[in-house]
C-alpha atoms as a PDB file:
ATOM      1  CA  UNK A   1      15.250  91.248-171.174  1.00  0.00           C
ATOM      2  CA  UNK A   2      15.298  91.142-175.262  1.00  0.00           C
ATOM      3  CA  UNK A   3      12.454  92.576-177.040  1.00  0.00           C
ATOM      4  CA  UNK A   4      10.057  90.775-178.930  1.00  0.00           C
ATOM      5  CA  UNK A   5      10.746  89.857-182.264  1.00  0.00           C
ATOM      6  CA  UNK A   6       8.574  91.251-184.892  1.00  0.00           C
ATOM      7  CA  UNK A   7       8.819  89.387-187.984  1.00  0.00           C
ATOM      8  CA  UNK A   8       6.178  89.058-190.645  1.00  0.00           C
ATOM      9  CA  UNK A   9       5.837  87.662-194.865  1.00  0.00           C
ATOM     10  CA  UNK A  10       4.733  90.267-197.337  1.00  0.00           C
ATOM     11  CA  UNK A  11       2.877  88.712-200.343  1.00  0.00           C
ATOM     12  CA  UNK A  12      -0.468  88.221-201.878  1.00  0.00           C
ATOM     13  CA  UNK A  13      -2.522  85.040-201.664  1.00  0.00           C
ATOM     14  CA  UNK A  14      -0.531  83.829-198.637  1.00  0.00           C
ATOM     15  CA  UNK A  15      -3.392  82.543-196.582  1.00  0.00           C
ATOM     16  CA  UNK A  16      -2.246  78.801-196.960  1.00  0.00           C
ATOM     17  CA  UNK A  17       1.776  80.024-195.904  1.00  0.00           C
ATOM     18  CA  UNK A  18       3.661  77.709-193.322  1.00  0.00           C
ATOM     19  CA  UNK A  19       5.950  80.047-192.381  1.00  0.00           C
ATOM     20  CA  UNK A  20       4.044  81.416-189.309  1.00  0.00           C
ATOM     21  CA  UNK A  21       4.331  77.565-188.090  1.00  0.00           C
ATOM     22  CA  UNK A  22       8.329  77.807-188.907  1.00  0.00           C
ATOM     23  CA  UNK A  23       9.260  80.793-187.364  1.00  0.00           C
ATOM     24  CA  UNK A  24       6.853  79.856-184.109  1.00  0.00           C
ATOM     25  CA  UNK A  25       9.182  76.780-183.534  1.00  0.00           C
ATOM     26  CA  UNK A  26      12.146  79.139-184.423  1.00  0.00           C
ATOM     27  CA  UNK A  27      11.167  81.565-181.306  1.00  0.00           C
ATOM     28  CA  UNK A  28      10.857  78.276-179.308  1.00  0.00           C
ATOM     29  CA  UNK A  29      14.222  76.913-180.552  1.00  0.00           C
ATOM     30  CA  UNK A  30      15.886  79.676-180.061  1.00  0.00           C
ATOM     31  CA  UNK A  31      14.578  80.895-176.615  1.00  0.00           C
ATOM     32  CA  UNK A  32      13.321  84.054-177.828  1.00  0.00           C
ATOM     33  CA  UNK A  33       9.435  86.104-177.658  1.00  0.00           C
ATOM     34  CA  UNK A  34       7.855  86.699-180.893  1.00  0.00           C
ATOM     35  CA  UNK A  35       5.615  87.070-183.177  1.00  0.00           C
ATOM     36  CA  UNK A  36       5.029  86.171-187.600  1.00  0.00           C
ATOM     37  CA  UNK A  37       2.214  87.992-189.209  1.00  0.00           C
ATOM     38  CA  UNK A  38       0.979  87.507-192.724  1.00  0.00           C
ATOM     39  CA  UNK A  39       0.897  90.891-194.840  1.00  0.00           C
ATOM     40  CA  UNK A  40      -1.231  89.896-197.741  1.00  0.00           C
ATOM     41  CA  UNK A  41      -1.192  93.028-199.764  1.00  0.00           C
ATOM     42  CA  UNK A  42      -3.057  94.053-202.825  1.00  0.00           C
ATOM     43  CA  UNK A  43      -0.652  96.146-204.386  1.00  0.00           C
ATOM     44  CA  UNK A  44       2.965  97.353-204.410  1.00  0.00           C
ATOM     45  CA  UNK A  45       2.342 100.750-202.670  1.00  0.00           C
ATOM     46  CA  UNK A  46       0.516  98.620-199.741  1.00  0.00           C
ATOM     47  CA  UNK A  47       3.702  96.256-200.099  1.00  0.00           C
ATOM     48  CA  UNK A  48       6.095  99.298-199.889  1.00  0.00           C
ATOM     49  CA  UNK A  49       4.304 100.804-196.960  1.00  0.00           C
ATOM     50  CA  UNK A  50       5.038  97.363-195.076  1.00  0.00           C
ATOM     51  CA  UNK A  51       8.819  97.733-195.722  1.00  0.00           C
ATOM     52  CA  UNK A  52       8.275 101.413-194.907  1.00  0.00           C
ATOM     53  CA  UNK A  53       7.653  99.807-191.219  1.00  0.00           C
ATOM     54  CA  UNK A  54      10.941  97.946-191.485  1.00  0.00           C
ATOM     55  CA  UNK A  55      12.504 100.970-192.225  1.00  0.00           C
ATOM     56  CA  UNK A  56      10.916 102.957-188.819  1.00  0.00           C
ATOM     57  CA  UNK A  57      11.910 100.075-186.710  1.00  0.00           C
ATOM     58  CA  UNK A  58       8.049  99.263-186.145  1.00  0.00           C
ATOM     59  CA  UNK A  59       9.079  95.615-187.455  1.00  0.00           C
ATOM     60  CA  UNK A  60      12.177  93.324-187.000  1.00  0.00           C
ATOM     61  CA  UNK A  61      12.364  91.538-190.448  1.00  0.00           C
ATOM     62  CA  UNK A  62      10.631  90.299-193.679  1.00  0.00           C
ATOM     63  CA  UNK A  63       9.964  87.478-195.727  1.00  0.00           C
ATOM     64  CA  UNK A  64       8.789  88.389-199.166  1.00  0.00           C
ATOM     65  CA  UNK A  65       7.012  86.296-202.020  1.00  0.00           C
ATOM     66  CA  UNK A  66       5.016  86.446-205.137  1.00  0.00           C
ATOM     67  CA  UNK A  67       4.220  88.843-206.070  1.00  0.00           C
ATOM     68  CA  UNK A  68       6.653  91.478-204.440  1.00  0.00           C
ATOM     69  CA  UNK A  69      10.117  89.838-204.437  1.00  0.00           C
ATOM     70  CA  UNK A  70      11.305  92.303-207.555  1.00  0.00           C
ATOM     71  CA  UNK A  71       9.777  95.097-205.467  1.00  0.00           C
ATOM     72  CA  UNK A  72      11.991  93.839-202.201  1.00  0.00           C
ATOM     73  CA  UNK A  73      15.131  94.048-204.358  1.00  0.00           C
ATOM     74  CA  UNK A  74      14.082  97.787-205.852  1.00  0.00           C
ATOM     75  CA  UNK A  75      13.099  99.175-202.581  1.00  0.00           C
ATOM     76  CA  UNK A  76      16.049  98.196-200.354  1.00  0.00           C
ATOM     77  CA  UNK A  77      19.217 100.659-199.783  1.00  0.00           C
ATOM     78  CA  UNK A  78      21.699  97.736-200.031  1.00  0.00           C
ATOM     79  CA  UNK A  79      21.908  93.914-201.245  1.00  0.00           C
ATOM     80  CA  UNK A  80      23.512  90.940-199.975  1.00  0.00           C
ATOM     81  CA  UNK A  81      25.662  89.208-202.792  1.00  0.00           C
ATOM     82  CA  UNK A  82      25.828  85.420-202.484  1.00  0.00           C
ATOM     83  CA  UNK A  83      28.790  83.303-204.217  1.00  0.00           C
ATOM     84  CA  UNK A  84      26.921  83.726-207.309  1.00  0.00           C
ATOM     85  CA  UNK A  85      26.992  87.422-207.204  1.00  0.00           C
ATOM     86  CA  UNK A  86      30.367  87.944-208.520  1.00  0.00           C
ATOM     87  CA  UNK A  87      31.236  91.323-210.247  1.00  0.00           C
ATOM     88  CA  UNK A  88      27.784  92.180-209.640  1.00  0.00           C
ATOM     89  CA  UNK A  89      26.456  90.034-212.414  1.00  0.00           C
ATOM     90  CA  UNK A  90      23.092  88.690-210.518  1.00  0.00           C
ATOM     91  CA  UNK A  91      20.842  91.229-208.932  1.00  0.00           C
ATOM     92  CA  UNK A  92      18.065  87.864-208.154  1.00  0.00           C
ATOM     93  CA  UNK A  93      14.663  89.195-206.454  1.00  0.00           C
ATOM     94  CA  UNK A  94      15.049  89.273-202.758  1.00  0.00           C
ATOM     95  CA  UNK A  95      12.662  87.314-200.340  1.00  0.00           C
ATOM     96  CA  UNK A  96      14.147  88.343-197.155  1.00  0.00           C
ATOM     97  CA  UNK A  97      14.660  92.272-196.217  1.00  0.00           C
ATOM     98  CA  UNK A  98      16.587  93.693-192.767  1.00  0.00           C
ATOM     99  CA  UNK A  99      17.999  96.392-191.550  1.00  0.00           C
ATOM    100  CA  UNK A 100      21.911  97.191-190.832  1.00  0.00           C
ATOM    101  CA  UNK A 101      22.983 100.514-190.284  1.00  0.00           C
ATOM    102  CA  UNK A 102      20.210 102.121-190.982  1.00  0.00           C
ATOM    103  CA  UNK A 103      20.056 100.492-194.109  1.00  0.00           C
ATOM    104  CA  UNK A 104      17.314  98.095-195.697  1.00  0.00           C
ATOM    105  CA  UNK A 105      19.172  95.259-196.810  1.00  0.00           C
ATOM    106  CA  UNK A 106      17.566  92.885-199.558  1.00  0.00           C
ATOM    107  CA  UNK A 107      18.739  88.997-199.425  1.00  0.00           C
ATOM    108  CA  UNK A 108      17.633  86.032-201.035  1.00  0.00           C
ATOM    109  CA  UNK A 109      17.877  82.909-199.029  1.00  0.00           C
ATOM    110  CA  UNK A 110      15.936  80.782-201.522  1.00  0.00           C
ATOM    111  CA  UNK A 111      19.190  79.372-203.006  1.00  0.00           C
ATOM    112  CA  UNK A 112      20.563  78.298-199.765  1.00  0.00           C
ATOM    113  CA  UNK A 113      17.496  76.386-198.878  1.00  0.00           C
ATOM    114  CA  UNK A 114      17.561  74.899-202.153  1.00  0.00           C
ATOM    115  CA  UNK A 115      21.201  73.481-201.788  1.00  0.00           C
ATOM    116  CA  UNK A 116      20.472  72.389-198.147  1.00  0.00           C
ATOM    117  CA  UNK A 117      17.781  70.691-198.746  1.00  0.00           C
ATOM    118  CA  UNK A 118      18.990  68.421-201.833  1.00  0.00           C
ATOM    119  CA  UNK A 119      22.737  67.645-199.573  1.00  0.00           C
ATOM    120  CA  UNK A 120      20.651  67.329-196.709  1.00  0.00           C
ATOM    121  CA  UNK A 121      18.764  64.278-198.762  1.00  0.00           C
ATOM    122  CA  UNK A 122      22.388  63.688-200.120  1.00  0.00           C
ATOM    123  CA  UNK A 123      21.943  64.806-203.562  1.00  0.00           C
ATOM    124  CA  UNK A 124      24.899  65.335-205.579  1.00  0.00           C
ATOM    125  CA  UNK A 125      24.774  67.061-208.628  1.00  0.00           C
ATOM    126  CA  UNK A 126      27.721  66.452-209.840  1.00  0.00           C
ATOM    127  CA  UNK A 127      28.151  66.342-213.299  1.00  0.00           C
ATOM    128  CA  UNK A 128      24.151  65.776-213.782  1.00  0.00           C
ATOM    129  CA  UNK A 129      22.080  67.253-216.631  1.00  0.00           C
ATOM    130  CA  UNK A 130      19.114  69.194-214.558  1.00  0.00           C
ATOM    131  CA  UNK A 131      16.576  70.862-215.840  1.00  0.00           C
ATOM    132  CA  UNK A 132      14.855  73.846-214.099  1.00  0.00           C
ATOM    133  CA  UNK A 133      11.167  74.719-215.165  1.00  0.00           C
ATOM    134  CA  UNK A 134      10.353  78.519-214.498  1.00  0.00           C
ATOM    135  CA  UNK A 135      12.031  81.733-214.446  1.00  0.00           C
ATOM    136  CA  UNK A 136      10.457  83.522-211.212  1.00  0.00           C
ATOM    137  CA  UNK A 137      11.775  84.729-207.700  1.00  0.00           C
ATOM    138  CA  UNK A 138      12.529  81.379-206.923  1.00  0.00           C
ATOM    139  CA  UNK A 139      13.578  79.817-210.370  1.00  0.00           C
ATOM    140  CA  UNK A 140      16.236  83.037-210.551  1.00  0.00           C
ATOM    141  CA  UNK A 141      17.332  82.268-206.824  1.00  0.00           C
ATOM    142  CA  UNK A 142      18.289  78.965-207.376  1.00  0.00           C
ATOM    143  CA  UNK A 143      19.535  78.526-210.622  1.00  0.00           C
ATOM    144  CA  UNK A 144      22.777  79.588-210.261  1.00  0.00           C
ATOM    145  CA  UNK A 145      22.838  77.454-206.690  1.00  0.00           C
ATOM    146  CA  UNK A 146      22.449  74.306-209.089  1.00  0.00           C
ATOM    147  CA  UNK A 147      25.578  75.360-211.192  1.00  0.00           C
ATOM    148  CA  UNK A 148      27.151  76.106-208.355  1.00  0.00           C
ATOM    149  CA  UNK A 149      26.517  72.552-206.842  1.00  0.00           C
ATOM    150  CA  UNK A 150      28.458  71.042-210.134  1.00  0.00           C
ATOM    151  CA  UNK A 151      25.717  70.324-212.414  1.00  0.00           C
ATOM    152  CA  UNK A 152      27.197  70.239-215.806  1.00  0.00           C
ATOM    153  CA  UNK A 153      24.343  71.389-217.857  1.00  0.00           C
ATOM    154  CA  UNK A 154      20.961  73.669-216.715  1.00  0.00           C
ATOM    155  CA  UNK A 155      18.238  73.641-219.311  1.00  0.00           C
ATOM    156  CA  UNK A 156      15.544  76.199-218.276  1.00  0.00           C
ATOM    157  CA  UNK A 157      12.078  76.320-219.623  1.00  0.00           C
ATOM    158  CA  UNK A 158       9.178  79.402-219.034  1.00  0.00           C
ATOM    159  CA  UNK A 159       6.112  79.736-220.445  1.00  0.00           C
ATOM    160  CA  UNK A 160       7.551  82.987-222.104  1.00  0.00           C
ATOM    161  CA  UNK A 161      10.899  82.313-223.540  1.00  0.00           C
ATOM    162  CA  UNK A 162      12.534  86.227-222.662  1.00  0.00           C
ATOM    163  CA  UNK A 163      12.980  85.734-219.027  1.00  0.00           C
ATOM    164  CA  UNK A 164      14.373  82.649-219.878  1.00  0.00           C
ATOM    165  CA  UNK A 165      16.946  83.652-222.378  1.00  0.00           C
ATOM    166  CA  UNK A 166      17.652  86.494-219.927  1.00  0.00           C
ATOM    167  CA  UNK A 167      18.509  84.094-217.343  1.00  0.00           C
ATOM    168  CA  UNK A 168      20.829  81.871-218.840  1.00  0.00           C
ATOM    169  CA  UNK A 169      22.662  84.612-220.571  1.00  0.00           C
ATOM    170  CA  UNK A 170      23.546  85.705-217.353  1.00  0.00           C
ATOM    171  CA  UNK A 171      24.617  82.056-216.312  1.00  0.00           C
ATOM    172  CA  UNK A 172      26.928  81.764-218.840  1.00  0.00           C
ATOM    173  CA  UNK A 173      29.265  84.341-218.260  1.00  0.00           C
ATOM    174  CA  UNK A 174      30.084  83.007-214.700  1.00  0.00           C
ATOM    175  CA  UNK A 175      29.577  79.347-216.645  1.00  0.00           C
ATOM    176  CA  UNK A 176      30.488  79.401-219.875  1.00  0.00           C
ATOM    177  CA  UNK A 177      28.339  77.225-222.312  1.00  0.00           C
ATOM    178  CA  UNK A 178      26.751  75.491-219.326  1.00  0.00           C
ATOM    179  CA  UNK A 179      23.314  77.151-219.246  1.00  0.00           C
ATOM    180  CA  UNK A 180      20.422  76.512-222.087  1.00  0.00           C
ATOM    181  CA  UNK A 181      17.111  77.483-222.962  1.00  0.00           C
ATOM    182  CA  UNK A 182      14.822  74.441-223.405  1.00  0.00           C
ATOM    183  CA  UNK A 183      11.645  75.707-225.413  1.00  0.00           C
ATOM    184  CA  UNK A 184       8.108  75.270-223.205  1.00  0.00           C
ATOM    185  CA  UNK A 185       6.395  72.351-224.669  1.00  0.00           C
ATOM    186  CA  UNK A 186       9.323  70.901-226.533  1.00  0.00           C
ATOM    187  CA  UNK A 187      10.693  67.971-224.703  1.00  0.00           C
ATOM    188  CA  UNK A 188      13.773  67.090-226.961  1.00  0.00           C
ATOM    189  CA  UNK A 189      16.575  66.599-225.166  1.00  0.00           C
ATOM    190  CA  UNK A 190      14.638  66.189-221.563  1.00  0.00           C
ATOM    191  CA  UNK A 191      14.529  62.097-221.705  1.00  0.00           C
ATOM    192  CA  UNK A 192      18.097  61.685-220.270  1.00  0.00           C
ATOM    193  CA  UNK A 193      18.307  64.300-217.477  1.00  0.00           C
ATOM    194  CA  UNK A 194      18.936  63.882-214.148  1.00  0.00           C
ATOM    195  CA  UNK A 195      17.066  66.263-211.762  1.00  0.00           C
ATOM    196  CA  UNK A 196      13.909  68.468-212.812  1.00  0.00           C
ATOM    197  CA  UNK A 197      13.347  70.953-210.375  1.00  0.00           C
ATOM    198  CA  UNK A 198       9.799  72.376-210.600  1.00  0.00           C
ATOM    199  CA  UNK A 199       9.624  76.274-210.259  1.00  0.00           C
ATOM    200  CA  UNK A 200       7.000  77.401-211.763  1.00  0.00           C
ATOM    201  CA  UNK A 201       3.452  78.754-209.608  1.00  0.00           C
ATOM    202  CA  UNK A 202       1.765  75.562-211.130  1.00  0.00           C
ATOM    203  CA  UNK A 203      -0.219  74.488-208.704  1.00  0.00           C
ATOM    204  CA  UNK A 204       0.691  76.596-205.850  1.00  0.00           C
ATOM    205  CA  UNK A 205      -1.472  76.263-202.635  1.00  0.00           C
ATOM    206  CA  UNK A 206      -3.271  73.529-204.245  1.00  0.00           C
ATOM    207  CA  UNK A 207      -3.310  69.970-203.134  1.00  0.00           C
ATOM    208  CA  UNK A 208      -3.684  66.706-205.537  1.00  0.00           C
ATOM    209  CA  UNK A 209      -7.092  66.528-206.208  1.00  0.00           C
ATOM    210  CA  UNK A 210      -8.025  65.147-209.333  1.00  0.00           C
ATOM    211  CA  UNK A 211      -9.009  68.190-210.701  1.00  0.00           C
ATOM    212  CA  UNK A 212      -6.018  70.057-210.062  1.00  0.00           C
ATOM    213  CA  UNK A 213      -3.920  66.815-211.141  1.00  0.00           C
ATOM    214  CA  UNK A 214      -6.038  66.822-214.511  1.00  0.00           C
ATOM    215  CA  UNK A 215      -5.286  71.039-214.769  1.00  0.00           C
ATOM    216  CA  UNK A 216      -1.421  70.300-214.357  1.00  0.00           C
ATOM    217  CA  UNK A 217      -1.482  67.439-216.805  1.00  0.00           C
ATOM    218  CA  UNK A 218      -2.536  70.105-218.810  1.00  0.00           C
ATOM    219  CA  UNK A 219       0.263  72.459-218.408  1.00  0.00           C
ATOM    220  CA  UNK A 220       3.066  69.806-218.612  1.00  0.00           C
ATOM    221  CA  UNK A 221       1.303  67.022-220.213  1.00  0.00           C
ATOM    222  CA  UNK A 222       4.316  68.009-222.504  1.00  0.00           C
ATOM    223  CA  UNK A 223       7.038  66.368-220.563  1.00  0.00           C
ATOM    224  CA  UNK A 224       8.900  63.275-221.593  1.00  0.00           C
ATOM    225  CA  UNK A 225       6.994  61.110-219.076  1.00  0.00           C
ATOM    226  CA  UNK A 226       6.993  57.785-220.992  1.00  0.00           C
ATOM    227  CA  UNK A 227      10.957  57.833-221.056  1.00  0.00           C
ATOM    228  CA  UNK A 228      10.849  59.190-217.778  1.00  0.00           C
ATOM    229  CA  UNK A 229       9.310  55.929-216.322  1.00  0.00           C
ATOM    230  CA  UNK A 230      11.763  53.601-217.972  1.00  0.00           C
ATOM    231  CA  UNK A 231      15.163  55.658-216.571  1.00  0.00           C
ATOM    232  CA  UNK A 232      13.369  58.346-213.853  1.00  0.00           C
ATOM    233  CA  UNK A 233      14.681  61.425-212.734  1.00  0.00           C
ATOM    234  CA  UNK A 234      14.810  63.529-209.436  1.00  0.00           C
ATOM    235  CA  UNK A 235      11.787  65.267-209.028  1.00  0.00           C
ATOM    236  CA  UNK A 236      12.168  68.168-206.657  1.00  0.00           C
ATOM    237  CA  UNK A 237       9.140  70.357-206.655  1.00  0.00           C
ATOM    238  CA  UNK A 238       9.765  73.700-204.862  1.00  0.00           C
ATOM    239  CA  UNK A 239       5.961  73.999-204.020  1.00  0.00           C
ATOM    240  CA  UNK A 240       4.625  72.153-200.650  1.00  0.00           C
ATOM    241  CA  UNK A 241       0.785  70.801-200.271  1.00  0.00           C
ATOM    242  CA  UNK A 242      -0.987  68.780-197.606  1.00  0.00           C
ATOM    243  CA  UNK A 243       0.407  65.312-199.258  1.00  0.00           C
ATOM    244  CA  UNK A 244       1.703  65.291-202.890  1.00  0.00           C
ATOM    245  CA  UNK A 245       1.565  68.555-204.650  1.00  0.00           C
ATOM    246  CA  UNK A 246      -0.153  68.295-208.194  1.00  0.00           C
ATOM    247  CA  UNK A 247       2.410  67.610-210.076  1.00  0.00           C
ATOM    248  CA  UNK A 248       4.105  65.519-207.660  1.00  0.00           C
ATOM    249  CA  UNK A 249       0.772  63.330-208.206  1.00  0.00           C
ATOM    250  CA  UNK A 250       0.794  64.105-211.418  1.00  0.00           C
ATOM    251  CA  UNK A 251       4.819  62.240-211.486  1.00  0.00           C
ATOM    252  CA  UNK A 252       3.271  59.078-209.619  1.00  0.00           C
ATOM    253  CA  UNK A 253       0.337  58.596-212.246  1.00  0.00           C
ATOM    254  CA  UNK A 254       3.040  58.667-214.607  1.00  0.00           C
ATOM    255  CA  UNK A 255       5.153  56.030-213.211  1.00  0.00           C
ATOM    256  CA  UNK A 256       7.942  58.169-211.470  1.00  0.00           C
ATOM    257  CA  UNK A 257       8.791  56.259-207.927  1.00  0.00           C
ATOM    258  CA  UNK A 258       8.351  58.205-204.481  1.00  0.00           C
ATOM    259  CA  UNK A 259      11.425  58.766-202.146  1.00  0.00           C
ATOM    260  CA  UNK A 260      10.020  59.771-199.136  1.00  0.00           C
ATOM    261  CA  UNK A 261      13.751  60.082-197.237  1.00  0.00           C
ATOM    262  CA  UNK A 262      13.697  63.087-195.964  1.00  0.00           C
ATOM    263  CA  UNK A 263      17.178  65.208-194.763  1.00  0.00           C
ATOM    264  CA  UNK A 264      17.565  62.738-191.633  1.00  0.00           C
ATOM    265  CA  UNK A 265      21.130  64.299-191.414  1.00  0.00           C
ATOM    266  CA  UNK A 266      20.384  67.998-191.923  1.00  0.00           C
ATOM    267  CA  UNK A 267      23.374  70.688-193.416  1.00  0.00           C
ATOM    268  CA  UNK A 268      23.440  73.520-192.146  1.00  0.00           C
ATOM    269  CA  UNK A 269      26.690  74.891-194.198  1.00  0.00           C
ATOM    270  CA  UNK A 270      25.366  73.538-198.148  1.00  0.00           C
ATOM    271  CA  UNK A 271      29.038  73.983-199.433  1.00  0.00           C
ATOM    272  CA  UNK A 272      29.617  70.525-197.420  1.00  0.00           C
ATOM    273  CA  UNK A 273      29.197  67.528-199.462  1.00  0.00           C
ATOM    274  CA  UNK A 274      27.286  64.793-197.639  1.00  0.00           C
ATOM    275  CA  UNK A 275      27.898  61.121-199.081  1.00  0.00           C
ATOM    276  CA  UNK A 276      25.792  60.430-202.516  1.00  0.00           C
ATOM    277  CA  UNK A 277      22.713  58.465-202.085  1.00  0.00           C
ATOM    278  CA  UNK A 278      21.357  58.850-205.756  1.00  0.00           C
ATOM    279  CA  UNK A 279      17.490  58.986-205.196  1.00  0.00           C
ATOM    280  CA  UNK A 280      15.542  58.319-208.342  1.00  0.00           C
ATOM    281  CA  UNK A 281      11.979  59.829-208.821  1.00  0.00           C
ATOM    282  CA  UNK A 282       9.538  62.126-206.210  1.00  0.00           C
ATOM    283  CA  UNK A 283      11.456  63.461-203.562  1.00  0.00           C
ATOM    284  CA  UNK A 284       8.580  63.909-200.645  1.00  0.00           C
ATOM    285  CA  UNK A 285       8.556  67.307-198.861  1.00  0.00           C
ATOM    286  CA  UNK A 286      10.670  68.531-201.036  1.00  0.00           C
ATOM    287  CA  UNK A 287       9.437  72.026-200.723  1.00  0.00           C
ATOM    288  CA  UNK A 288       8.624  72.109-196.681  1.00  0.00           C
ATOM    289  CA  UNK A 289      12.752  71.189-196.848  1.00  0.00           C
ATOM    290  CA  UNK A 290      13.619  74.003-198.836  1.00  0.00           C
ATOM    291  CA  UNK A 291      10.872  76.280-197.055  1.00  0.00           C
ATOM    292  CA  UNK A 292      12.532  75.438-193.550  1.00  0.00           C
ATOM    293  CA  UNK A 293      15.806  75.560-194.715  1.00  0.00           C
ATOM    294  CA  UNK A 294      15.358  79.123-195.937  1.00  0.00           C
ATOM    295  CA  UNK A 295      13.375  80.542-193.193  1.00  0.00           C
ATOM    296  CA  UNK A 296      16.517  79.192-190.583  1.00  0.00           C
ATOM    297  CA  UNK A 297      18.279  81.586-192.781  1.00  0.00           C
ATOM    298  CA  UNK A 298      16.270  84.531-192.506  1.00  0.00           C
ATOM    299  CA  UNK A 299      15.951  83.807-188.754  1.00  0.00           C
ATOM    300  CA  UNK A 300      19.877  84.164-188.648  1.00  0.00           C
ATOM    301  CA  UNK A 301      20.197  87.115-190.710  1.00  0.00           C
ATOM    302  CA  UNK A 302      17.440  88.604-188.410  1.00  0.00           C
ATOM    303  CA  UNK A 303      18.925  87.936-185.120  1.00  0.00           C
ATOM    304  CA  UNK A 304      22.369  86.727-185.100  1.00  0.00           C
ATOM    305  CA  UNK A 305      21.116  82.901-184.190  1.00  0.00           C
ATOM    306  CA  UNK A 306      21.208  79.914-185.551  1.00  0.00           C
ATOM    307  CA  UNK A 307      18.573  77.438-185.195  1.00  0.00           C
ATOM    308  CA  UNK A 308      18.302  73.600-185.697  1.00  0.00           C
ATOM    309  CA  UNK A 309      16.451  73.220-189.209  1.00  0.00           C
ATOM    310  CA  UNK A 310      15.539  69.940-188.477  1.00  0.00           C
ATOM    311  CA  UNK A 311      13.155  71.140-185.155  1.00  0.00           C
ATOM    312  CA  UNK A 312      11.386  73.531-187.486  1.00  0.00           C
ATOM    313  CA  UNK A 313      11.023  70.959-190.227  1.00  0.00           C
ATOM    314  CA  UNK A 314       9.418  68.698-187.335  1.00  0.00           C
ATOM    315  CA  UNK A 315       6.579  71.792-186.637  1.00  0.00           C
ATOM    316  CA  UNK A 316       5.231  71.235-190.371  1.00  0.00           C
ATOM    317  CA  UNK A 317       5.718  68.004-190.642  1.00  0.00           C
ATOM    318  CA  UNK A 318       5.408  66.155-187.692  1.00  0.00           C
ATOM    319  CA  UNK A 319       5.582  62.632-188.581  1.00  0.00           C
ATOM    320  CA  UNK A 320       9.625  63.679-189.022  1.00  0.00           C
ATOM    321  CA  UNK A 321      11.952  62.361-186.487  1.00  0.00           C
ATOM    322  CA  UNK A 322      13.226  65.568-184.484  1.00  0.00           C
ATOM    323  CA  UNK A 323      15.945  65.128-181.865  1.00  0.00           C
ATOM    324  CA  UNK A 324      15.514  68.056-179.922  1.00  0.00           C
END
């Protein structure tokens, strides 16, 4: 008889997390006995002693997220390098840690989920202009993915403009002249891009109240919005909420259309090109796709089995059509 899996997410405010939903349909889905508990940790050394349990075989695998994804990367014995990890030139903050050979291995999966979701809503990014608001775990995870995927030009905006010049220096030497820092609050150049993909902790747990739709219009009031309307973009918000996040409400106020097709032909392998379908404006669930999408990942990397991203979708959203 197998064990029982004993999987968990280490982070810090992760009350609101759907992952324990995800991986419960991933036990299901995959036939297997487990169990997904929130560590919400205070501080690094409580964070550390977590992965210390990893490490003892006490625990099976871990998700990590905000605030300890640097602290994955730091603590591990070994990484997992990506395409985008040639010659060792990104070393992106890990949100998924296992062990191999008695070994802690750091991976990030957040890039993955990012390019499966957008093919799975047939995306192409093929020669688009996309620009890519924050510089954190998640911003660093996927922002060589969108290169990757053929977008010809990745402006990236933070609130602090180091991290951001950090970034795309390191983009550059694996695509030359393709990577650009777009000053916070300066929306020159921003009317004619294709894709925005929101990765900033803007809103994060929060759901579109007016309040926290006023707070965001706040923060990114900034934005071309008026041009937006006339010719919008892809919105692709990396945060999920019950509904619209904030800014995804924040995007409809403003005149951006909703696209509520959702990956109704998931890919599993995000190197394959579906057929273009060119959505315009809010893409729905964006983040529960990329959320599901990852966590399939770490499932795999944590047993050795793939499981049908589409089911677990279906457990956190469960007006989606699941065929299994």
């Amino acid at each position: 008889m197998t064990a029982p899996l004993r999987l968990g997410l280490v982070g810090h405010g992760i009350q609101h997390s759907l992952s324990p939903r995800l991986h419960a349909a991933a036990f299901g889905i995959a036939e297997r006995i487990g169990s997904y508990t929130l560590f919400d940790c205070a501080d690094a050394a409580d964070a550390v002693a977590v992965f210390d349990r990893l490490r003892s075989g006490e625990l099976d695998g871990l998700n990590v997220t905000t605030p300890f994804k640097a602290l994955a990367l730091q603590s591990a014995d070994a990484w997992m390098r990506t395409a985008q990890h040639r010659a060792g030139v990104f070393t992106q903050p890990a949100n998924t840690l296992f062990m191999q050979e008695n070994r802690l291995v750091a991976a990030s999966t957040d890039g993955f989920g990012l390019t499966a979701a957008l093919l799975g809503a047939q995306v192409d990014l093929v020669g688009k202009r996309v620009l890519l608001l924050g510089t954190g775990g998640a911003g660093q995870a996927v922002a060589a993915e969108l290169l990757d995927l053929g977008a010809a030009q990745l402006r990236i905006a933070n609130r602090t403009p180091g991290p951001a010049q950090a970034l795309v220096d390191r983009l550059n030497i694996l695509w030359p002249r393709h990577a650009l820092v777009q000053t916070w609050g300066d929306a020159r150049g921003l009317a004619g891009v294709d894709v925005v993909v929101h990765a900033t902790r803007l809103g994060h747990g929060q759901t579109a109240t007016p309040d926290a739709v006023s707070w965001i219009a706040a923060q990114l009031g900034w934005l071309p919005w008026s041009a937006w309307k006339t010719r919008p973009p892809l919105l692709a918000d990396l945060l999920y909420a019950d509904g619209l996040t904030p800014l995804q409400a924040l995007a409809q106020t403003r005149g951006l259309p909703l696209d509520v097709r959702l990956n109704e032909a998931p890919v599993y392998e995000p190197r394959i090109h579906p057929q273009s379908r060119a959505p315009i404006g809010i893409l729905q669930h964006f983040g529960e796709a990329m959320l599901a999408h990852q966590a399939a990942r770490a499932f795999e990397l944590w047993t050795g089995q793939r499981v049908d991203t589409q089911r677990m979708l279906a457990a956190i959203l469960p007006g989606l059509r699941s065929d299994g």
